[in-house]
Protein backbone atom coordinates (compact mmCIF):
# COMPACT_ATOMS: atom_id res chain seq x y z
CA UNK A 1 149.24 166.52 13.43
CA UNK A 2 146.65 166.63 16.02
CA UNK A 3 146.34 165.04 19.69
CA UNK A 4 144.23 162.47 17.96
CA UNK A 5 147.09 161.29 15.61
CA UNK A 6 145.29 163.16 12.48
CA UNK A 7 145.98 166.11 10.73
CA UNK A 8 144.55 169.61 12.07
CA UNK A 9 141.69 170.68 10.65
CA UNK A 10 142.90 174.48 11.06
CA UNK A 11 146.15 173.77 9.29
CA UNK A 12 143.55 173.53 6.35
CA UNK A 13 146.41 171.72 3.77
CA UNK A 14 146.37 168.04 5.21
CA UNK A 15 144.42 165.79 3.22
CA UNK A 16 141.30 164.77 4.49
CA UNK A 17 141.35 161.28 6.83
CA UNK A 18 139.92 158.44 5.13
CA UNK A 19 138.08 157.75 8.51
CA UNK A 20 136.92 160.13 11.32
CA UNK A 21 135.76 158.06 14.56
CA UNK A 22 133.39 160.08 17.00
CA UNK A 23 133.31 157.77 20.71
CA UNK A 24 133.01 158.97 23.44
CA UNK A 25 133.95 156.02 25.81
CA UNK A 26 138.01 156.02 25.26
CA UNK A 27 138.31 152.29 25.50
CA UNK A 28 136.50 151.48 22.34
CA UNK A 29 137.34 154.98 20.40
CA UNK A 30 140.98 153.49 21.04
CA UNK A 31 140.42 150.10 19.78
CA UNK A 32 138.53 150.62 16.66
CA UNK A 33 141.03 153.35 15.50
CA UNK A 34 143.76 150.87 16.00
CA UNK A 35 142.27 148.81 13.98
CA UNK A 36 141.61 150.71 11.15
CA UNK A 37 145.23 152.05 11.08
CA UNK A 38 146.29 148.37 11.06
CA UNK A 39 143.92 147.85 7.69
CA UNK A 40 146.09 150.73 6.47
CA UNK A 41 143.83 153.60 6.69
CA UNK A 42 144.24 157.14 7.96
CA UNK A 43 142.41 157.94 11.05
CA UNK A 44 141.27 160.60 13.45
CA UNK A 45 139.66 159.50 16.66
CA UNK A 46 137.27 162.42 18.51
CA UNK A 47 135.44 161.97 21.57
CA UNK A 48 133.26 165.12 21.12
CA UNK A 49 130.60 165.99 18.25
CA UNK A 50 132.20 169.79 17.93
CA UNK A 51 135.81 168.07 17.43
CA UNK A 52 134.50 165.49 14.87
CA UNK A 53 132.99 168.24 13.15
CA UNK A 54 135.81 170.33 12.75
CA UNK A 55 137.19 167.07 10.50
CA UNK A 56 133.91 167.51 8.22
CA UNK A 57 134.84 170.88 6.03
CA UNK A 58 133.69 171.39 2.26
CA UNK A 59 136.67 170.29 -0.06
CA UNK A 60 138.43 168.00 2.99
CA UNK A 61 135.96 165.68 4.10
CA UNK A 62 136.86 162.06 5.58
CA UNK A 63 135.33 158.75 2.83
CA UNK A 64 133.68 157.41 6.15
CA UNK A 65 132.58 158.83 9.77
CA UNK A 66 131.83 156.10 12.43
CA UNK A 67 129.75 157.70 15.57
CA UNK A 68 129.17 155.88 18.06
CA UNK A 69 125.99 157.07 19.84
CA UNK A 70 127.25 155.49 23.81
CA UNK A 71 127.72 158.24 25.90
CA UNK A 72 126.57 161.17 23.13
CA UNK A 73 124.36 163.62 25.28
CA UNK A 74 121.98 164.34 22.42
CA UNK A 75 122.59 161.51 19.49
CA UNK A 76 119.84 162.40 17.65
CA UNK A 77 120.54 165.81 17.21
CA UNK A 78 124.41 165.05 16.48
CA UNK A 79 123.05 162.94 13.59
CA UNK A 80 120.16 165.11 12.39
CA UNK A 81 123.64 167.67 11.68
CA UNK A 82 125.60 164.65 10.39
CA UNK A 83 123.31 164.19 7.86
CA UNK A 84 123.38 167.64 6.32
CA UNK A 85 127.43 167.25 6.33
CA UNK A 86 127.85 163.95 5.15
CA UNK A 87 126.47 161.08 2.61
CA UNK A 88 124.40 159.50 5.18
CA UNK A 89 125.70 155.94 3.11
CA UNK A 90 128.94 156.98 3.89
CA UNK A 91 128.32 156.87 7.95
CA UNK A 92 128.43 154.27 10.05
CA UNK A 93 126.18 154.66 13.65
CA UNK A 94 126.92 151.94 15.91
CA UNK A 95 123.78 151.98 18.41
CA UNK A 96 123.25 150.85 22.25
CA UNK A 97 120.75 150.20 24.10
CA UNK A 98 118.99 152.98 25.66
CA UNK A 99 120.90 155.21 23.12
CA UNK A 100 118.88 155.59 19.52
CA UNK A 101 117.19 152.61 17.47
CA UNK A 102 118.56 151.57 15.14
CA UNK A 103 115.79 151.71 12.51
CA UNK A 104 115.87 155.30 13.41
CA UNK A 105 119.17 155.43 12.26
CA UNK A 106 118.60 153.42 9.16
CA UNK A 107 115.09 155.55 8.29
CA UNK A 108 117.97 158.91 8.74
CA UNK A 109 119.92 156.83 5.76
CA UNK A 110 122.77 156.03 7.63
CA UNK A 111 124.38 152.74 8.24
CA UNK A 112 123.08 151.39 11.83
CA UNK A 113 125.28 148.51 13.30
CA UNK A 114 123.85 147.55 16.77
CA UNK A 115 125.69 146.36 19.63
CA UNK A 116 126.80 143.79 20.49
CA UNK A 117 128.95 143.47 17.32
CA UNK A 118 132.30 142.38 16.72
CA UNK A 119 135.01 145.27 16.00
CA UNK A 120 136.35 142.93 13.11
CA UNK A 121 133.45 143.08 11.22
CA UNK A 122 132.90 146.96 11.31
CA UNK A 123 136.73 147.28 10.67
CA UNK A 124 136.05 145.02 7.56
CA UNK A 125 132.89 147.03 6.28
CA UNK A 126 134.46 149.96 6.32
CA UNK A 127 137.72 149.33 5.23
CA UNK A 128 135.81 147.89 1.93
CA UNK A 129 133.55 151.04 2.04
CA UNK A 130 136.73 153.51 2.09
CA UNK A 131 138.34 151.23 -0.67
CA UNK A 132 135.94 151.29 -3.32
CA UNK A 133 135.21 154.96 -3.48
């Protein structure tokens, strides 16, 4: 284990998360992962872009990411390399105001949900997501 609660992606024999979270604000990084651990899923929280993508290696990849843009220095750089690394279907980009549109997000492939929006309903979508793989 981690200091995120996952496994370490340098052990290299964990199993890969069903979720990795990238938020940089603690608050909501903190009460999304709970959450998703309450729908029964396997989670690591990051609050940097280099630490979620130490969680995104060939062969132990997470079902879902969820990046939320808030607070990202350069978001659309983080997801121009997201989408080279992951499904874009399989990511969720929760958008801000003054962050990233979201049709940018959408036109990248990913899944843009934009704020405000209630935790339940992202926990929901991708709990369903990670569920019917």
């Amino acid at each position: 284990m981690n200091e995120t609660g996952g496994p370490d992606p340098a052990s290299g024999s964990a199993a890969a998360p069903d979720v990795v979270l990238l938020a940089v604000d603690w608050q909501p990084r903190a009460l999304v992962r709970a959450q998703l651990i309450e729908e029964g899923l396997e989670v690591v929280a990051t609050d940097s872009w280099p630490a979620m993508r130490r969680h995104l290696r060939p062969g132990s990849k997470p079902t879902v990411a969820i990046v939320d843009v808030k607070g990202l220095p350069d978001p659309a750089a983080v997801l121009r390399d997201l989408k080279v690394l992951m499904k874009p279907d399989r990511v969720f980009v929760l958008t801000a105001a003054g962050t990233i549109a979201a049709t940018d997000v959408e036109r990248l492939g990913f899944r843009a949900l934009a704020r405000p929006l209630a935790i339940g309903d992202l926990v929901e979508t991708v709990a369903r997501t990670v569920r019917g793989k």
